[in-house]
C-alpha atoms as a PDB file:
ATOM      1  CA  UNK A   1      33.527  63.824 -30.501  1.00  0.00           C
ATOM      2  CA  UNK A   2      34.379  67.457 -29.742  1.00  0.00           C
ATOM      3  CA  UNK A   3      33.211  67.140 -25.731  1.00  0.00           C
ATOM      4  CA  UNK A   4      35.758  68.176 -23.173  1.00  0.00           C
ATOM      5  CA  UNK A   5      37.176  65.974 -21.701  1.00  0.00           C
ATOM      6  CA  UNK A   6      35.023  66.171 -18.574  1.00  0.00           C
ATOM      7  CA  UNK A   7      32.179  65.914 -20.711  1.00  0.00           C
ATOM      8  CA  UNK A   8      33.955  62.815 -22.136  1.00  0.00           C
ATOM      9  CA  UNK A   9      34.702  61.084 -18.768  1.00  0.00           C
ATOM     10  CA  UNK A  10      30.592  61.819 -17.939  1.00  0.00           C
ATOM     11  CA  UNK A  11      29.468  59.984 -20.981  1.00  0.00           C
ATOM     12  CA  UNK A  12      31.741  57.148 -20.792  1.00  0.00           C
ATOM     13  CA  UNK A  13      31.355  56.235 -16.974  1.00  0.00           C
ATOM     14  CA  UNK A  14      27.194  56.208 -17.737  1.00  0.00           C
ATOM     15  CA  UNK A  15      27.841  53.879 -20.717  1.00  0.00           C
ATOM     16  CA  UNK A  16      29.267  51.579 -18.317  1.00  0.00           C
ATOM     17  CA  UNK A  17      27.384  52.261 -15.589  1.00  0.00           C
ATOM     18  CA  UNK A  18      24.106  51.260 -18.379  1.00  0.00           C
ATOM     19  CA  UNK A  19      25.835  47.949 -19.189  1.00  0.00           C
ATOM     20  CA  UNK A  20      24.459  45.876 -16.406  1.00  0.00           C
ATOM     21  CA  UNK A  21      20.561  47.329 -17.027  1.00  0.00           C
ATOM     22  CA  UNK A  22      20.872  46.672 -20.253  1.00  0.00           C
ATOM     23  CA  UNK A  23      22.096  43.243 -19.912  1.00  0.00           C
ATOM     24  CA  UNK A  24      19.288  42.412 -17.388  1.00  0.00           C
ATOM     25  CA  UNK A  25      16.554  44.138 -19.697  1.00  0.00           C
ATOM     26  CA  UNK A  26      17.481  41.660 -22.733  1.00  0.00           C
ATOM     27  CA  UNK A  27      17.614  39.004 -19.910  1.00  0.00           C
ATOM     28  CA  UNK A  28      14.394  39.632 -19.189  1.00  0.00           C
ATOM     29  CA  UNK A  29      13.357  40.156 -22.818  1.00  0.00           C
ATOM     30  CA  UNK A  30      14.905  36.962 -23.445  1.00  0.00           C
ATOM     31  CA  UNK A  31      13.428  34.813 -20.696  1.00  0.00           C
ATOM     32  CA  UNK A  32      10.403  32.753 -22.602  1.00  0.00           C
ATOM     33  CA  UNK A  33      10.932  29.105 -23.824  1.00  0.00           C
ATOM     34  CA  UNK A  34      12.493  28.971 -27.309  1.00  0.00           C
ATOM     35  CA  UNK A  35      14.054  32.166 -26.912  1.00  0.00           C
ATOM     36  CA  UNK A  36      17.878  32.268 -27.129  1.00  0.00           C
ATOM     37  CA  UNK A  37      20.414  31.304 -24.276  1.00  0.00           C
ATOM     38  CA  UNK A  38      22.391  33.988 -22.822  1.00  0.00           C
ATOM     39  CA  UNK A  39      25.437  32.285 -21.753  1.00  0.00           C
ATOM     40  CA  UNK A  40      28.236  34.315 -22.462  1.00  0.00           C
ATOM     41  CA  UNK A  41      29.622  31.869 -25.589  1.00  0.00           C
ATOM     42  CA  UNK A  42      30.801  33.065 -28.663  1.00  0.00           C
ATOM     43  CA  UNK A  43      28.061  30.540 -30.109  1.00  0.00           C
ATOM     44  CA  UNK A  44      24.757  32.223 -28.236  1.00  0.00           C
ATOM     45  CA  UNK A  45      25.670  35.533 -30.297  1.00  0.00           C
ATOM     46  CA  UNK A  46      24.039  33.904 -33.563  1.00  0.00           C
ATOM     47  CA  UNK A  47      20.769  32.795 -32.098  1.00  0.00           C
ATOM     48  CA  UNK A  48      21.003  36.617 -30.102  1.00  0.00           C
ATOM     49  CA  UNK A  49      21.452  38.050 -33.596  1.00  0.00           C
ATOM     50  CA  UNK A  50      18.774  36.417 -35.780  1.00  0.00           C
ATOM     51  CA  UNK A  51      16.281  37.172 -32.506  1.00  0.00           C
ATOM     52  CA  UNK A  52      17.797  41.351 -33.016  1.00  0.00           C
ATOM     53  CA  UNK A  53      17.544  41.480 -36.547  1.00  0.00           C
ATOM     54  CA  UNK A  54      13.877  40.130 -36.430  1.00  0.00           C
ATOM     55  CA  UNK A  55      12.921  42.674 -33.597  1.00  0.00           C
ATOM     56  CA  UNK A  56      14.726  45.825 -35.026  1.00  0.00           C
ATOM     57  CA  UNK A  57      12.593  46.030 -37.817  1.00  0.00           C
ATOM     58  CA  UNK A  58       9.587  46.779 -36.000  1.00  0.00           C
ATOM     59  CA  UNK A  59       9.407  50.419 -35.285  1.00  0.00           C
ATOM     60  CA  UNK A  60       7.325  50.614 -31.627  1.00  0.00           C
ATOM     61  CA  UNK A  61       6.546  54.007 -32.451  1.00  0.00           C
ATOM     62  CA  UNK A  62       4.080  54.173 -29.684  1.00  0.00           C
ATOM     63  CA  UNK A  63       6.636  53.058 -26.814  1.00  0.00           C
ATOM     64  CA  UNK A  64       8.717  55.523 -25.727  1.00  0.00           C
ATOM     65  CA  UNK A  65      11.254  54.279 -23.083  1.00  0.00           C
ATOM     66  CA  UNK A  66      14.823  55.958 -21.935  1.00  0.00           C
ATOM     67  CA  UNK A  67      17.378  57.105 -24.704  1.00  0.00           C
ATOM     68  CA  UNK A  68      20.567  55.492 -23.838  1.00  0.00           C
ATOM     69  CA  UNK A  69      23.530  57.489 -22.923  1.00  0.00           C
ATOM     70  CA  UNK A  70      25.329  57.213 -26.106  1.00  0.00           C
ATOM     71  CA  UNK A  71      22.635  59.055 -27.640  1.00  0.00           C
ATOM     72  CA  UNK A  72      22.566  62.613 -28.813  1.00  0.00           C
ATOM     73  CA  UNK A  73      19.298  63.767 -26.745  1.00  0.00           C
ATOM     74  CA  UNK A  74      19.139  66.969 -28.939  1.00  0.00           C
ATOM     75  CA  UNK A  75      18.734  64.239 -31.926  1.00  0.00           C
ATOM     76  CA  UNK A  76      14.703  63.295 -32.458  1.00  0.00           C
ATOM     77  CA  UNK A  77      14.184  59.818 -32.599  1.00  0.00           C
ATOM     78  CA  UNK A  78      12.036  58.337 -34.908  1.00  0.00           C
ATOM     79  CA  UNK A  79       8.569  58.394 -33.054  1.00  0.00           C
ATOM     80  CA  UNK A  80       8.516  62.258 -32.342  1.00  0.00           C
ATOM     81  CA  UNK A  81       7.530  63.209 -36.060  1.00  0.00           C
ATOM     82  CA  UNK A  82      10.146  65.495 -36.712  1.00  0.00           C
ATOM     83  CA  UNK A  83      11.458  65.799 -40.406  1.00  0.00           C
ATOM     84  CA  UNK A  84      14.804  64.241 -40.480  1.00  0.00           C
ATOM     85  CA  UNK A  85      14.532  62.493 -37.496  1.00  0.00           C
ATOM     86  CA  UNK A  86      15.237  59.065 -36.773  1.00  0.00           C
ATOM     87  CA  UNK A  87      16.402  55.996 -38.048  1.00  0.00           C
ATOM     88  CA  UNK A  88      15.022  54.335 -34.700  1.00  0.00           C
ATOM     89  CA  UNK A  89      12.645  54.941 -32.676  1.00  0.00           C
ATOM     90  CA  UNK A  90      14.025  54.845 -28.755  1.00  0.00           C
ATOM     91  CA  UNK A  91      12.973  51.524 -28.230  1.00  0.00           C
ATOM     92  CA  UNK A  92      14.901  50.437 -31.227  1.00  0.00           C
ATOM     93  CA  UNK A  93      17.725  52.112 -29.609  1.00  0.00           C
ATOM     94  CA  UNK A  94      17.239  50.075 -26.110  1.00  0.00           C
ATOM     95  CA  UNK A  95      17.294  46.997 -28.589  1.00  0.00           C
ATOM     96  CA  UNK A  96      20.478  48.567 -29.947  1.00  0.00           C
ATOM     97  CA  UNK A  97      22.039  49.067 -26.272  1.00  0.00           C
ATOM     98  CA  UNK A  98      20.565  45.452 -24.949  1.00  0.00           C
ATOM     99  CA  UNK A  99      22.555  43.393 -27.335  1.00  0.00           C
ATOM    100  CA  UNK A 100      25.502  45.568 -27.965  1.00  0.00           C
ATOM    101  CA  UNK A 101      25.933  45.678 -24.311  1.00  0.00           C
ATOM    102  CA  UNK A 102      25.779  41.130 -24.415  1.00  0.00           C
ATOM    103  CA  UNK A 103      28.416  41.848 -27.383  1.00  0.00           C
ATOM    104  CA  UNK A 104      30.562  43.370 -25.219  1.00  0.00           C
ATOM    105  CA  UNK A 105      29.998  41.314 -22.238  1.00  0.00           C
ATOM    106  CA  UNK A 106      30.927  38.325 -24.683  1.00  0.00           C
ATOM    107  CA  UNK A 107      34.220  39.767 -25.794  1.00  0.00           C
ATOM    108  CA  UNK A 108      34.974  40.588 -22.366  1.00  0.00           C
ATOM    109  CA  UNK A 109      34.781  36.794 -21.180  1.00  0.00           C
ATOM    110  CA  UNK A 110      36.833  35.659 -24.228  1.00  0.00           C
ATOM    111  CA  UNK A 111      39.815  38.264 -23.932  1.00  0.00           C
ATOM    112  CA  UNK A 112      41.538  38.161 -20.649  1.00  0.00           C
ATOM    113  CA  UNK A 113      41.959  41.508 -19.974  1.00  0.00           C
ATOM    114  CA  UNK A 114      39.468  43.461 -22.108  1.00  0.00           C
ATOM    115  CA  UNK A 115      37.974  46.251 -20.252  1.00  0.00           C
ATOM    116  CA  UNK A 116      36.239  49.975 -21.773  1.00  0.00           C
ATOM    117  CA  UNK A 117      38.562  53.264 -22.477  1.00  0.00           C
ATOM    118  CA  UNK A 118      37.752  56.299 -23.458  1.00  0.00           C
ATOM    119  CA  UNK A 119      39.335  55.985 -27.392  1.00  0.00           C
ATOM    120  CA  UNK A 120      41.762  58.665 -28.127  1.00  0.00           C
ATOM    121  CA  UNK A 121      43.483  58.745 -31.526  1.00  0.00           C
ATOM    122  CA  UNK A 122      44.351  61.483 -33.854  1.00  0.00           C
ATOM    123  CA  UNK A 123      43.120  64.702 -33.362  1.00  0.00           C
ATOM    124  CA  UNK A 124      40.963  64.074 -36.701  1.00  0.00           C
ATOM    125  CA  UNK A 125      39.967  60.409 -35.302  1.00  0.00           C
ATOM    126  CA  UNK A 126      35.888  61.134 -35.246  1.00  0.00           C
ATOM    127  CA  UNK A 127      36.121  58.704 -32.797  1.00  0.00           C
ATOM    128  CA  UNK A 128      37.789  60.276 -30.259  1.00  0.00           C
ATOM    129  CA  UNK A 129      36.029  60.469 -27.051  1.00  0.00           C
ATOM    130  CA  UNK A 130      33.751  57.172 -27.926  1.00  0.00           C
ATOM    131  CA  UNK A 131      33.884  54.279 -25.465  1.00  0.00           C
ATOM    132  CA  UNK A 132      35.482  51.422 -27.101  1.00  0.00           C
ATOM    133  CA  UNK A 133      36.732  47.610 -25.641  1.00  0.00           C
ATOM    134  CA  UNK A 134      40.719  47.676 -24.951  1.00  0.00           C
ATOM    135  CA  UNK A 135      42.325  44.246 -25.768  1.00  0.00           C
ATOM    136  CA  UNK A 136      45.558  44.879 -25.418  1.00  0.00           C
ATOM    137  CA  UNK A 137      46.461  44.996 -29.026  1.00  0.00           C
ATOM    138  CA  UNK A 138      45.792  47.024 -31.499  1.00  0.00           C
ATOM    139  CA  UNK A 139      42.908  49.916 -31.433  1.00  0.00           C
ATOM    140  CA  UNK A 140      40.159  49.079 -28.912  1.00  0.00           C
ATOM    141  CA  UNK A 141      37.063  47.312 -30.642  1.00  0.00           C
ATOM    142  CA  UNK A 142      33.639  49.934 -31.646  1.00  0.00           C
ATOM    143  CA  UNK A 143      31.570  47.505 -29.779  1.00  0.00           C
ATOM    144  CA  UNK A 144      28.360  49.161 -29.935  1.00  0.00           C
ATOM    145  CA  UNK A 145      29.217  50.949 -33.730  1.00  0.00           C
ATOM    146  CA  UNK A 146      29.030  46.799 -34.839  1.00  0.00           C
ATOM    147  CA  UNK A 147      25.823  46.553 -33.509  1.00  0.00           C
ATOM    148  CA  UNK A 148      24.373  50.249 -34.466  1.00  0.00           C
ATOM    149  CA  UNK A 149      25.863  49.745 -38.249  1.00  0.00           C
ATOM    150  CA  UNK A 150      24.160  46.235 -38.597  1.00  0.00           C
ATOM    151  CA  UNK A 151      20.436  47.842 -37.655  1.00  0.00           C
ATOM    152  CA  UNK A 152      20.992  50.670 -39.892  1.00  0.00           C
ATOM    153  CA  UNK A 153      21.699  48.277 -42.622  1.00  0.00           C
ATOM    154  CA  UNK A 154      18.636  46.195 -41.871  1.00  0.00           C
ATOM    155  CA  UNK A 155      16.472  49.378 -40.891  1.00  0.00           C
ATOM    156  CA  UNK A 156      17.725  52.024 -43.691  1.00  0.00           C
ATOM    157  CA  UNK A 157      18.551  49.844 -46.497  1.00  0.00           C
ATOM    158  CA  UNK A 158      16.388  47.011 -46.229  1.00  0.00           C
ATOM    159  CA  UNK A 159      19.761  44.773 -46.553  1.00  0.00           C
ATOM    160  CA  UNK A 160      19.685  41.344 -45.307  1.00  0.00           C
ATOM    161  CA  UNK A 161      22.492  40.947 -42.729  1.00  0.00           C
ATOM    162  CA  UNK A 162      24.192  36.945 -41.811  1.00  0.00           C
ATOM    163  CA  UNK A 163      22.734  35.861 -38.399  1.00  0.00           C
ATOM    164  CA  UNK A 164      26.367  35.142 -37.733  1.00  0.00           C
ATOM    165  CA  UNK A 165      27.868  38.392 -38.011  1.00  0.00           C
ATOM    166  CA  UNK A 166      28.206  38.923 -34.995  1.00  0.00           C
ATOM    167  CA  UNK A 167      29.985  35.908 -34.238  1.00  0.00           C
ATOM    168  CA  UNK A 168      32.072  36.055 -37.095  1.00  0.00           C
ATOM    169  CA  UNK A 169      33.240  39.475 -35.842  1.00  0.00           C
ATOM    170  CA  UNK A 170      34.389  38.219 -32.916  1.00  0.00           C
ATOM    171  CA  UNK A 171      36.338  35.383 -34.165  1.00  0.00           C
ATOM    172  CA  UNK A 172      37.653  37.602 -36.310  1.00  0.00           C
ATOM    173  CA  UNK A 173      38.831  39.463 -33.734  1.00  0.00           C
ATOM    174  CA  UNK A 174      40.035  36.675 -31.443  1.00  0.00           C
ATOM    175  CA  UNK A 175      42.777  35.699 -34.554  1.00  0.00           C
ATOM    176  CA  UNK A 176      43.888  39.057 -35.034  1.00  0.00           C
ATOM    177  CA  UNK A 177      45.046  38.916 -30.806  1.00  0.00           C
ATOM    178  CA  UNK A 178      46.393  35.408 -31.371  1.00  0.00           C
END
């Protein structure tokens, strides 16, 4: 990211200012019978996942809602019609922010400690400036980056993605701190 720093310190304390909405908009999303338990365990990410990976595919291009802040405003989404816009449209991105925002409140209950950072790495880290999950060892975890590269897969490519990725991920994660 080549923000100044301020610019840097803006984006990152509205990312985590947006992590509570968009925790209470999937609550709310998620809030019928049959529909998947948010309870903080490692377990509920599956059943979160396979509901995400259903919903991302449909486009909503007539539902405009708020970008997040980790989007590039100046970057069309996919509803406005503009050549080379896209992948999503912005309600794909709220999808996007819902559950990555659950992903990280997950991780956060299963690492003592965790908490967001600004990352700062190399000067040629493209990175840099990107609000990551610090867990005390090792580079901080690209919470939202998981869940953005898995819809791109799904939306772009057509690829089929495991429901448990997401899980996996973190367990993954969990043995690399042990």
């Amino acid at each position: 990211m080549n923000a100044s720093r301020e610019k840097r310190k803006e984006l990152h304390e509205a990312y985590v200012r947006e992590l509570e909405p968009a925790l209470a908009r999937l609550r709310l999303r998620l809030s019928g019978p049959g529909d998947p338990q948010l309870d903080g365990s490692i377990e509920s990410l599956d059943a979160v996942n396979e509901w995400f990976l259903t919903l991302i595919k449909e486009r909503h291009d007539t539902e405009t809602v708020d970008l997040p802040s980790w989007w590039n405003p100046a970057r069309p989404t996919a509803e406005s019609g503009v050549p080379g816009s896209g992948p999503f449209t912005s309600s794909q991105l709220a999808l996007i922010d819902d559950v990555q925002a659950y992903l990280g409140e997950v991780l956060i209950a299963a690492i003592p400690g965790a908490h967001w950072v600004i990352y700062k790495g190399s000067k040629r880290d493209f990175r840099n400036g990107l609000t990551m999950l610090e867990v005390g060892r090792g580079l901080p975890l690209p919470v939202r980056d998981v869940v953005y590269k898995e819809a791109v897969g799904v939306v772009r490519s057509g690829r089929e993605v495991a429901v448990d990725l997401l899980s996996s991920w973190v367990r993954e994660e969990l043995a690399a701190l042990a």
